[in-house]
PDB file of N, CA and C in Angstrom:
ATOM      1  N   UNK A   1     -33.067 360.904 -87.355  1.00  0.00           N
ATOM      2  CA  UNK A   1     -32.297 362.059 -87.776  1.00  0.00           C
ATOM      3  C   UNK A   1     -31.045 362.207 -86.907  1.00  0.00           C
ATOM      4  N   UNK A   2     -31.020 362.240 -85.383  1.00  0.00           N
ATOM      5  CA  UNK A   2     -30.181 362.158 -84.926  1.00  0.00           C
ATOM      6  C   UNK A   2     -28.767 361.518 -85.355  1.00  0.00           C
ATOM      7  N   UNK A   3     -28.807 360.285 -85.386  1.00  0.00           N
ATOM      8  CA  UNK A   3     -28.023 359.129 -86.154  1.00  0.00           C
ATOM      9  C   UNK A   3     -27.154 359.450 -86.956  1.00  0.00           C
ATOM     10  N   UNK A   4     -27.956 359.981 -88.247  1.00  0.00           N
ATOM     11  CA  UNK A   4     -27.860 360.676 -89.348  1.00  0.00           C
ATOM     12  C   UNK A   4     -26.499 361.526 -88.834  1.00  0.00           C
ATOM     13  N   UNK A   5     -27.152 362.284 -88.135  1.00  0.00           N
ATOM     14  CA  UNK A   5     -26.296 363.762 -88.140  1.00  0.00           C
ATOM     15  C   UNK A   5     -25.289 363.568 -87.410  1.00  0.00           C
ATOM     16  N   UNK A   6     -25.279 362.747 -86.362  1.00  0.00           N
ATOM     17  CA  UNK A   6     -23.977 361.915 -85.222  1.00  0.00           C
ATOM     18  C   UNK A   6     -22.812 361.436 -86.344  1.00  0.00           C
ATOM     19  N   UNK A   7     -23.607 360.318 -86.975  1.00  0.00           N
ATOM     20  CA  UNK A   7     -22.760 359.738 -88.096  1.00  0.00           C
ATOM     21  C   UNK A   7     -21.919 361.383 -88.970  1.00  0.00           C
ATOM     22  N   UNK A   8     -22.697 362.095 -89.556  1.00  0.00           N
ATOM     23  CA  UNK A   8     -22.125 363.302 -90.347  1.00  0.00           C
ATOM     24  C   UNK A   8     -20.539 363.906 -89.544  1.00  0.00           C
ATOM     25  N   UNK A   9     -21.125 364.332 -88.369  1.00  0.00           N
ATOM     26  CA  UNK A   9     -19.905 364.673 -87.719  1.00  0.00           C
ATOM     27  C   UNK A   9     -18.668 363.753 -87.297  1.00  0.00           C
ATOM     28  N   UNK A  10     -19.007 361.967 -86.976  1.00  0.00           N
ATOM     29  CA  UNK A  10     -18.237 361.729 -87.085  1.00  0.00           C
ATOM     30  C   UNK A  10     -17.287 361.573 -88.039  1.00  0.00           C
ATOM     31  N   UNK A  11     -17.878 361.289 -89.699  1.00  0.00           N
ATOM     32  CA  UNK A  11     -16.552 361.525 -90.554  1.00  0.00           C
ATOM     33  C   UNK A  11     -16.266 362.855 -90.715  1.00  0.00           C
ATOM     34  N   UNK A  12     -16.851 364.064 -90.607  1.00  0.00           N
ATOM     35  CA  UNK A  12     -16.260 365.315 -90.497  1.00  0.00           C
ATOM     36  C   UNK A  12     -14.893 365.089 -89.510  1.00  0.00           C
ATOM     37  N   UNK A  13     -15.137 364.453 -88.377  1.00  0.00           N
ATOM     38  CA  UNK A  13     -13.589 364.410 -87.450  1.00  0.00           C
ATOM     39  C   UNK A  13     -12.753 362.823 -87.869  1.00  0.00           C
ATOM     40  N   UNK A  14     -12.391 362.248 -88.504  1.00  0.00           N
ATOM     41  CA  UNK A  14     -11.635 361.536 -89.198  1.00  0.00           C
ATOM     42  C   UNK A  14     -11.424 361.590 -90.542  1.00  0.00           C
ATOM     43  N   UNK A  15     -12.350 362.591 -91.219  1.00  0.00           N
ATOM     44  CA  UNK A  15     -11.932 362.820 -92.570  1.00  0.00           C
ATOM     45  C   UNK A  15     -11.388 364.192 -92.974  1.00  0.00           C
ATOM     46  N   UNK A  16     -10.751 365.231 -92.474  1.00  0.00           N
ATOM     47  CA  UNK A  16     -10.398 366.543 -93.180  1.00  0.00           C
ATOM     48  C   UNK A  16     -10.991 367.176 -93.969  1.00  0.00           C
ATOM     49  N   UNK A  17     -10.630 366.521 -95.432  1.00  0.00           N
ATOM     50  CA  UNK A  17     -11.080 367.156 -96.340  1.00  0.00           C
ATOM     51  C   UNK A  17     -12.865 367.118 -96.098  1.00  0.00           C
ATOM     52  N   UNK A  18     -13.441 365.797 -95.947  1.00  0.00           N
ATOM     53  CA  UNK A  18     -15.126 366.171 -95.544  1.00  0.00           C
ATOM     54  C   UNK A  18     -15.116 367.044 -94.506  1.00  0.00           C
ATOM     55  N   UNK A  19     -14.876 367.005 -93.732  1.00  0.00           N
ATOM     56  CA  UNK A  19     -14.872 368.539 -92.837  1.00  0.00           C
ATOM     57  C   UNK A  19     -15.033 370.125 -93.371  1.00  0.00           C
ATOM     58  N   UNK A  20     -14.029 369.661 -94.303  1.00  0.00           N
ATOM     59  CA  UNK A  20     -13.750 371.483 -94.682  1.00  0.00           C
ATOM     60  C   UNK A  20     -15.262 371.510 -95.801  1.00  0.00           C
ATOM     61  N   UNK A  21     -15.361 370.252 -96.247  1.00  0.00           N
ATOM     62  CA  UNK A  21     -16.534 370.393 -97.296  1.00  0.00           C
ATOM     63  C   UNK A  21     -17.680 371.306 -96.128  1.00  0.00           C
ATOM     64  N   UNK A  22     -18.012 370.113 -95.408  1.00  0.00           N
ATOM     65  CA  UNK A  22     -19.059 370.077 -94.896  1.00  0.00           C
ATOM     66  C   UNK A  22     -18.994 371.796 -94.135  1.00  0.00           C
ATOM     67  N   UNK A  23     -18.157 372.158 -93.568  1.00  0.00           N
ATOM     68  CA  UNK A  23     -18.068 373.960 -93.065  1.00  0.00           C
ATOM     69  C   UNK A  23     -18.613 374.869 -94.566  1.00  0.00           C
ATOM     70  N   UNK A  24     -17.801 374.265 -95.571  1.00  0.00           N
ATOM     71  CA  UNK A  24     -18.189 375.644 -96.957  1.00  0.00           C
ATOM     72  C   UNK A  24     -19.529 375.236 -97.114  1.00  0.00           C
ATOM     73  N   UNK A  25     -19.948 374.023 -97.450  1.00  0.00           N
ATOM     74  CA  UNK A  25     -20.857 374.092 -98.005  1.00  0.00           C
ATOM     75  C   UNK A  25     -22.593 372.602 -97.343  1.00  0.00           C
ATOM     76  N   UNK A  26     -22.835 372.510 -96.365  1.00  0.00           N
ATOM     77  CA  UNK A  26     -23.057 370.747 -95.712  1.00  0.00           C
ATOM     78  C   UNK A  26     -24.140 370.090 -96.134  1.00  0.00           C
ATOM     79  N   UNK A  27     -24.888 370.397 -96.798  1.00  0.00           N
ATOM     80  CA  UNK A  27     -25.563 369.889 -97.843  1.00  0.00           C
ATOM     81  C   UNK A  27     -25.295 369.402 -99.076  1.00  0.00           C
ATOM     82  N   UNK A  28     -24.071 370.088 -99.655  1.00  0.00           N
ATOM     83  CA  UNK A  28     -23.590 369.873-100.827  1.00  0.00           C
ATOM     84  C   UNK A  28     -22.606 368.541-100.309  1.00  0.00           C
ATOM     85  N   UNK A  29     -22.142 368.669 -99.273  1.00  0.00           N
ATOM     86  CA  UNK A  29     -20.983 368.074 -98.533  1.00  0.00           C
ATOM     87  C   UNK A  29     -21.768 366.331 -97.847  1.00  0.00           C
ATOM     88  N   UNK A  30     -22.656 366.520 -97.878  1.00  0.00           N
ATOM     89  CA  UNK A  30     -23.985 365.418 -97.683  1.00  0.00           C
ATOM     90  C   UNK A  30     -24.517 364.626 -98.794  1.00  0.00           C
ATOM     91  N   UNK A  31     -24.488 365.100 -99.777  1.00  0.00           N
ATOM     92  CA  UNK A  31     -25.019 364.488-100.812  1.00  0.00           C
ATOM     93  C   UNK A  31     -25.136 362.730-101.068  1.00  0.00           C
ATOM     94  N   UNK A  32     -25.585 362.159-101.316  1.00  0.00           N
ATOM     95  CA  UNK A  32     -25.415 361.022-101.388  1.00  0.00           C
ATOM     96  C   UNK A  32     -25.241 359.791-100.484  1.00  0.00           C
ATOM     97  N   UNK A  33     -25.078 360.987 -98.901  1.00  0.00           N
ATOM     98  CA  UNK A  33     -25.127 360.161 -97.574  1.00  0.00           C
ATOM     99  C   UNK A  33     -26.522 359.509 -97.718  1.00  0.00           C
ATOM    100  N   UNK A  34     -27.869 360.080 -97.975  1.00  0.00           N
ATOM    101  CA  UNK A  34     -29.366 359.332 -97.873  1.00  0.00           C
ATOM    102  C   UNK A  34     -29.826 360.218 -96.364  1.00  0.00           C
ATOM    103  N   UNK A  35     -29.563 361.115 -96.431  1.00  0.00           N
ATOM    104  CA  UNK A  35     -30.026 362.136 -95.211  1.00  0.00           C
ATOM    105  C   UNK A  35     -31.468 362.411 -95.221  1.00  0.00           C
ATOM    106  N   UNK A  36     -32.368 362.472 -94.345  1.00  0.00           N
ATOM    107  CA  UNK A  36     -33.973 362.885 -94.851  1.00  0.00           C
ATOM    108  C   UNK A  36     -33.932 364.131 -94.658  1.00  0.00           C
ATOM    109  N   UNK A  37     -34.922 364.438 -95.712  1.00  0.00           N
ATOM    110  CA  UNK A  37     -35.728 366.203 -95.409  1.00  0.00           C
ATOM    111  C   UNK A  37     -35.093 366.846 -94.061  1.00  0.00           C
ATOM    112  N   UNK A  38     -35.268 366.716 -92.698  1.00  0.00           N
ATOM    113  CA  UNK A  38     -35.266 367.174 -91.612  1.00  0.00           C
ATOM    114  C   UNK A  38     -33.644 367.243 -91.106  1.00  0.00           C
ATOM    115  N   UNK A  39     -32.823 366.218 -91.480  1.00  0.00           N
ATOM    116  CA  UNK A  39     -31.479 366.412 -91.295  1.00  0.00           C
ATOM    117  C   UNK A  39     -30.649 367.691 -92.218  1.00  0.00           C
ATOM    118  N   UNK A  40     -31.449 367.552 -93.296  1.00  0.00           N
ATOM    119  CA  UNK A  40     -30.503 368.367 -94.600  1.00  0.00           C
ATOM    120  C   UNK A  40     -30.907 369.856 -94.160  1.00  0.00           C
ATOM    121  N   UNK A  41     -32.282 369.946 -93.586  1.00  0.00           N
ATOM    122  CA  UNK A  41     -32.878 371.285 -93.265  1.00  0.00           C
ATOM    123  C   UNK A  41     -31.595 371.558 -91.578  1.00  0.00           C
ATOM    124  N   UNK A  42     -31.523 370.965 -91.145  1.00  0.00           N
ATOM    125  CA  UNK A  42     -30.749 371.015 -89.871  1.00  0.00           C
ATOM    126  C   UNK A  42     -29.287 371.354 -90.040  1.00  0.00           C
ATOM    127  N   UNK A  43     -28.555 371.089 -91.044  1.00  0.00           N
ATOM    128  CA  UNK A  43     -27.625 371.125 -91.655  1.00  0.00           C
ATOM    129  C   UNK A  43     -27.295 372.283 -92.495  1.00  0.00           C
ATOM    130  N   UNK A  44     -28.472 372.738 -92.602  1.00  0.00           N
ATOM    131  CA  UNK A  44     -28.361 374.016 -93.871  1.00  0.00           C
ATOM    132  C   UNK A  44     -28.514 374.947 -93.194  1.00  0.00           C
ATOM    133  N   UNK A  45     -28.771 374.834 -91.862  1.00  0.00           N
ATOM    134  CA  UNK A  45     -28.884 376.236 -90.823  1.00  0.00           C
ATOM    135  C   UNK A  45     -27.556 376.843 -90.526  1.00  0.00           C
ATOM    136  N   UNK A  46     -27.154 375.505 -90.308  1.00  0.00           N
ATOM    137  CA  UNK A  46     -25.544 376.098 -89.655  1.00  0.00           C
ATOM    138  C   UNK A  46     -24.600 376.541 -90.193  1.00  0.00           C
ATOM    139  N   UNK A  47     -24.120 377.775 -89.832  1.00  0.00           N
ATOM    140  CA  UNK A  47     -22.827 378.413 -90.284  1.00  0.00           C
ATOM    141  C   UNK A  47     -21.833 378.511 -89.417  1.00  0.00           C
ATOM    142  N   UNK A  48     -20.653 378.060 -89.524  1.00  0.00           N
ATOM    143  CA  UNK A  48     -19.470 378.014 -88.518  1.00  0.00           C
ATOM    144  C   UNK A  48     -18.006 378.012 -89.182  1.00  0.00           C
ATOM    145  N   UNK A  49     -17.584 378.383 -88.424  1.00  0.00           N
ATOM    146  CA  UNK A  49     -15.711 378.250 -88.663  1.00  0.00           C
ATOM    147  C   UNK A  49     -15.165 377.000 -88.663  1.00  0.00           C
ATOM    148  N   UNK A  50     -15.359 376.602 -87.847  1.00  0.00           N
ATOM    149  CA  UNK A  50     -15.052 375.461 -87.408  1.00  0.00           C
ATOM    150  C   UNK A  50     -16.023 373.957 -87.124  1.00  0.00           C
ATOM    151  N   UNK A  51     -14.499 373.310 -86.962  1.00  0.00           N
ATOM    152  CA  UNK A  51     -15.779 371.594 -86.628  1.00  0.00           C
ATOM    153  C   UNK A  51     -16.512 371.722 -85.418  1.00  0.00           C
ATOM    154  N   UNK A  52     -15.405 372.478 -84.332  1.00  0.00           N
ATOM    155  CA  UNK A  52     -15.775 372.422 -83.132  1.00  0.00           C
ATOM    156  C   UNK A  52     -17.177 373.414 -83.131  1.00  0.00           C
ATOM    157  N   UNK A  53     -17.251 374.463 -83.486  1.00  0.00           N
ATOM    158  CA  UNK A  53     -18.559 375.165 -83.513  1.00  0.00           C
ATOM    159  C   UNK A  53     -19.685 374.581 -84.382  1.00  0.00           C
ATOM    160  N   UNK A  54     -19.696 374.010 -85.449  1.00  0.00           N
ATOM    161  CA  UNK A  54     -20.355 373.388 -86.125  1.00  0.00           C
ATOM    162  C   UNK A  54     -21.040 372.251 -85.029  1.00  0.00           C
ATOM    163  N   UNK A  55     -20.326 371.381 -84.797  1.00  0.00           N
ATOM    164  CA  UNK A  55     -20.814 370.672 -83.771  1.00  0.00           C
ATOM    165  C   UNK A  55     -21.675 371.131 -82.320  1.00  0.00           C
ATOM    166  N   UNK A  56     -21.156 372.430 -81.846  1.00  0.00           N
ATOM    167  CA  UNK A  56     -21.776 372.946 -81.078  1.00  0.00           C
ATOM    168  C   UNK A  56     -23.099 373.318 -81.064  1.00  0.00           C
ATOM    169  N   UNK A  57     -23.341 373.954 -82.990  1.00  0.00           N
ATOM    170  CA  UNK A  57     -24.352 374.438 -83.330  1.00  0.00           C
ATOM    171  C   UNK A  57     -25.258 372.849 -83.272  1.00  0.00           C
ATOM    172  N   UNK A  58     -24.603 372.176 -83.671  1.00  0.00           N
ATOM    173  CA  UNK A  58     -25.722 371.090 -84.045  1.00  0.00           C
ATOM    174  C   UNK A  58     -26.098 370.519 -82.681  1.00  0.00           C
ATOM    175  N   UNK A  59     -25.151 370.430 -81.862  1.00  0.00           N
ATOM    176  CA  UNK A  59     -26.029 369.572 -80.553  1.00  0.00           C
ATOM    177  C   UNK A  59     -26.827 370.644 -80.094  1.00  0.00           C
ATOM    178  N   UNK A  60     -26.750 372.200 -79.731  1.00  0.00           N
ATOM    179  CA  UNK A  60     -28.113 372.443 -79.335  1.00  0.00           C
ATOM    180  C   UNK A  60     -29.100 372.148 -80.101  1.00  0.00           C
ATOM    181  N   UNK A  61     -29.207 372.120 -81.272  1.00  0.00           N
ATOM    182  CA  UNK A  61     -30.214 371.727 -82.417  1.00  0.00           C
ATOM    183  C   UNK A  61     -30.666 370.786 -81.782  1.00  0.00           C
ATOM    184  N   UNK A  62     -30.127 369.842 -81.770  1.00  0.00           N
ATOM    185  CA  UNK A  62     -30.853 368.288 -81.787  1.00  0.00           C
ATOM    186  C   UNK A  62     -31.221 368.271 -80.047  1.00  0.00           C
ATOM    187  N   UNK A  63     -30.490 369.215 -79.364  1.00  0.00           N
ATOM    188  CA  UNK A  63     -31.062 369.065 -78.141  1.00  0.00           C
ATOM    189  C   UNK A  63     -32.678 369.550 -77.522  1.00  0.00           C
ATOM    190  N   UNK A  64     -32.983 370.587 -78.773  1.00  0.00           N
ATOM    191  CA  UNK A  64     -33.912 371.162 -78.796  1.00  0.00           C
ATOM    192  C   UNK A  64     -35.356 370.239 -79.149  1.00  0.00           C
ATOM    193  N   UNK A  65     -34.916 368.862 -80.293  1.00  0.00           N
ATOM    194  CA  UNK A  65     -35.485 368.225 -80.783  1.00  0.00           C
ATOM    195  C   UNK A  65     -35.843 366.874 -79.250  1.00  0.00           C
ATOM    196  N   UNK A  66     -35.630 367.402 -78.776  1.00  0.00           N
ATOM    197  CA  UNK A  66     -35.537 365.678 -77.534  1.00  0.00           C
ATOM    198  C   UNK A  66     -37.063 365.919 -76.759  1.00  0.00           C
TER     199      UNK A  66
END
């Protein structure tokens, strides 16, 4: 899952427009990546403004998971 979600954010920061997807909506914005159950649930928690908070939200997440 980690992987998964590393990979997510990195095209969120080289792609823009996936970015802004992935803030409105990151599941919808995921689709078709092949994400499992546990990433998409991880993903659907977060609400943020931004990439930079989005990301924030997600590394405590996954830090929680270690």
């Amino acid at each position: 899952m980690r992987r998964q979600l590393n990979y997510v954010i990195g095209q969120a920061l080289v792609n823009p427009t996936f970015g802004q997807s992935l803030l409105a909506n990151p599941v919808e914005a995921t689709q078709g990546l092949g994400l499992d159950t546990r990433a998409l649930q991880a993903l659907s928690n977060i609400r943020a403004d931004s990439l930079d908070q989005f990301a924030g939200q997600l590394s405590r997440m996954l830090s929680t998971l270690s």
